[in-house]
Protein backbone atom coordinates (compact mmCIF):
# COMPACT_ATOMS: atom_id res chain seq x y z
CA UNK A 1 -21.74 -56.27 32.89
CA UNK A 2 -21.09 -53.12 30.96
CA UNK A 3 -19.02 -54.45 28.45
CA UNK A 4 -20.27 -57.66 27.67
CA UNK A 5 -23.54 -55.93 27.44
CA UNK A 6 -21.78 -53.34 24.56
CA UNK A 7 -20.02 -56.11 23.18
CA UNK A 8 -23.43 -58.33 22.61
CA UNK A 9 -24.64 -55.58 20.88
CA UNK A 10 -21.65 -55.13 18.66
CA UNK A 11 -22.52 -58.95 17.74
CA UNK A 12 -26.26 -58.92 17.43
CA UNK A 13 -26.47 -55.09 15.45
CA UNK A 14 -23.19 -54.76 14.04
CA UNK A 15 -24.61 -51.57 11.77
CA UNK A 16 -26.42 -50.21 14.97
CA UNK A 17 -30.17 -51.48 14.36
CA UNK A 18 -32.14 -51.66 16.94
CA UNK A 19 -32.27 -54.77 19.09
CA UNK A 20 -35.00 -55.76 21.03
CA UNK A 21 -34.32 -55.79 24.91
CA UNK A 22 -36.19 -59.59 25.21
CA UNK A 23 -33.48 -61.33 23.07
CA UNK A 24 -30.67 -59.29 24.43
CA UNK A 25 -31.97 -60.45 27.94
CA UNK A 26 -32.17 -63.84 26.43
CA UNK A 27 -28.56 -63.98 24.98
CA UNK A 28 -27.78 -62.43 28.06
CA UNK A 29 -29.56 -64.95 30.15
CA UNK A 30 -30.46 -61.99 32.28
CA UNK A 31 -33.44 -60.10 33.28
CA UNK A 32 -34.60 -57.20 31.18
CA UNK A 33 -35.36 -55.05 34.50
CA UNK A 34 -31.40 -55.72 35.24
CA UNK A 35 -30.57 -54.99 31.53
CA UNK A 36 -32.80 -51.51 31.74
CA UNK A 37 -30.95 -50.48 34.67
CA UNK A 38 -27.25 -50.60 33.18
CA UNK A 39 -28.34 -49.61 29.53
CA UNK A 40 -30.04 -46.21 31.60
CA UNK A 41 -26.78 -45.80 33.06
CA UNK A 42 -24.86 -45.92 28.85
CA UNK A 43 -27.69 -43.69 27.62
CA UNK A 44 -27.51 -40.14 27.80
CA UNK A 45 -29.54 -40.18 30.48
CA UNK A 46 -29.42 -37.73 33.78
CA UNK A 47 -28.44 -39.83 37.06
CA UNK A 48 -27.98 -36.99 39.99
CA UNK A 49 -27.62 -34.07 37.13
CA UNK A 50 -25.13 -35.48 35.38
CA UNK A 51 -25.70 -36.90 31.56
CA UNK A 52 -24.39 -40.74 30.92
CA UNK A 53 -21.95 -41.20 28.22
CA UNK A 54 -24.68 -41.21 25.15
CA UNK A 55 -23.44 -44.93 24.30
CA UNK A 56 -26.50 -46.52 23.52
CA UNK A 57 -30.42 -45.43 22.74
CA UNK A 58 -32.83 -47.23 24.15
CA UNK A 59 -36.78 -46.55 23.00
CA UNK A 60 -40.35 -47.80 23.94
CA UNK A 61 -42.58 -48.11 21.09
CA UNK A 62 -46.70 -48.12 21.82
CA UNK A 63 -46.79 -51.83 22.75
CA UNK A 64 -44.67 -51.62 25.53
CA UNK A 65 -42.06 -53.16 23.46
CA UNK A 66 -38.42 -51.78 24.50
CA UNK A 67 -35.51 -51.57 21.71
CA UNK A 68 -31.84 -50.77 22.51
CA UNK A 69 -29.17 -49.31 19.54
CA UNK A 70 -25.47 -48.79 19.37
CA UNK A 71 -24.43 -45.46 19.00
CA UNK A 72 -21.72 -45.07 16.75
CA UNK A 73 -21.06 -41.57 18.34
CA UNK A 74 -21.87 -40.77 21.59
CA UNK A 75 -25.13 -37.89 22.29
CA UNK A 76 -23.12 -34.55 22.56
C-alpha cells in the first residue's frame, strides 16, 4: 500500500503541494484512518524510538482538516 500510496501522490502533487487526505482516501478508495496509519509510518515520525524515513509531511490545520506532502528530500 506503500507505494501506490507514494505513487498517487507523485500524480495528484507532482511539485509537492499539499494534498488533502479526503481525496487521497477517495482516489484511494480507502479509509483515511487506514491512510493515517501508513503515511505515520513514511513521516518522520518515532514508532518504538526509531524515526520513519521523513518521506512525506502530513499536517492538521484548525478545522480538523488533515493535508499530506511529498518530500522531495527526506527529514534528516
Amino acid at each position: 500500500m506503500q507505494a501506490e500510496l507514494l505513487q498517487t501522490l507523485r500524480e495528484l502533487a507532482p511539485a509537492g503541494e499539499p494534498v488533502a487526505l479526503t481525496r487521497l482516501a477517495k482516489r484511494l478508495d480507502a479509509r483515511v484512518s487506514v491512510l493515517l496509519r501508513e503515511l505515520t509510518a513514511l513521516s518522520d515520525a518515532r514508532m518504538g524510538g526509531v524515526p520513519g524515513p521523513g518521506l512525506v509531511q502530513l499536517a492538521c490545520d484548525d478545522a480538523g482538516r488533515w493535508t499530506v506532502r511529498l518530500l522531495a528530500q527526506p527529514v534528516q
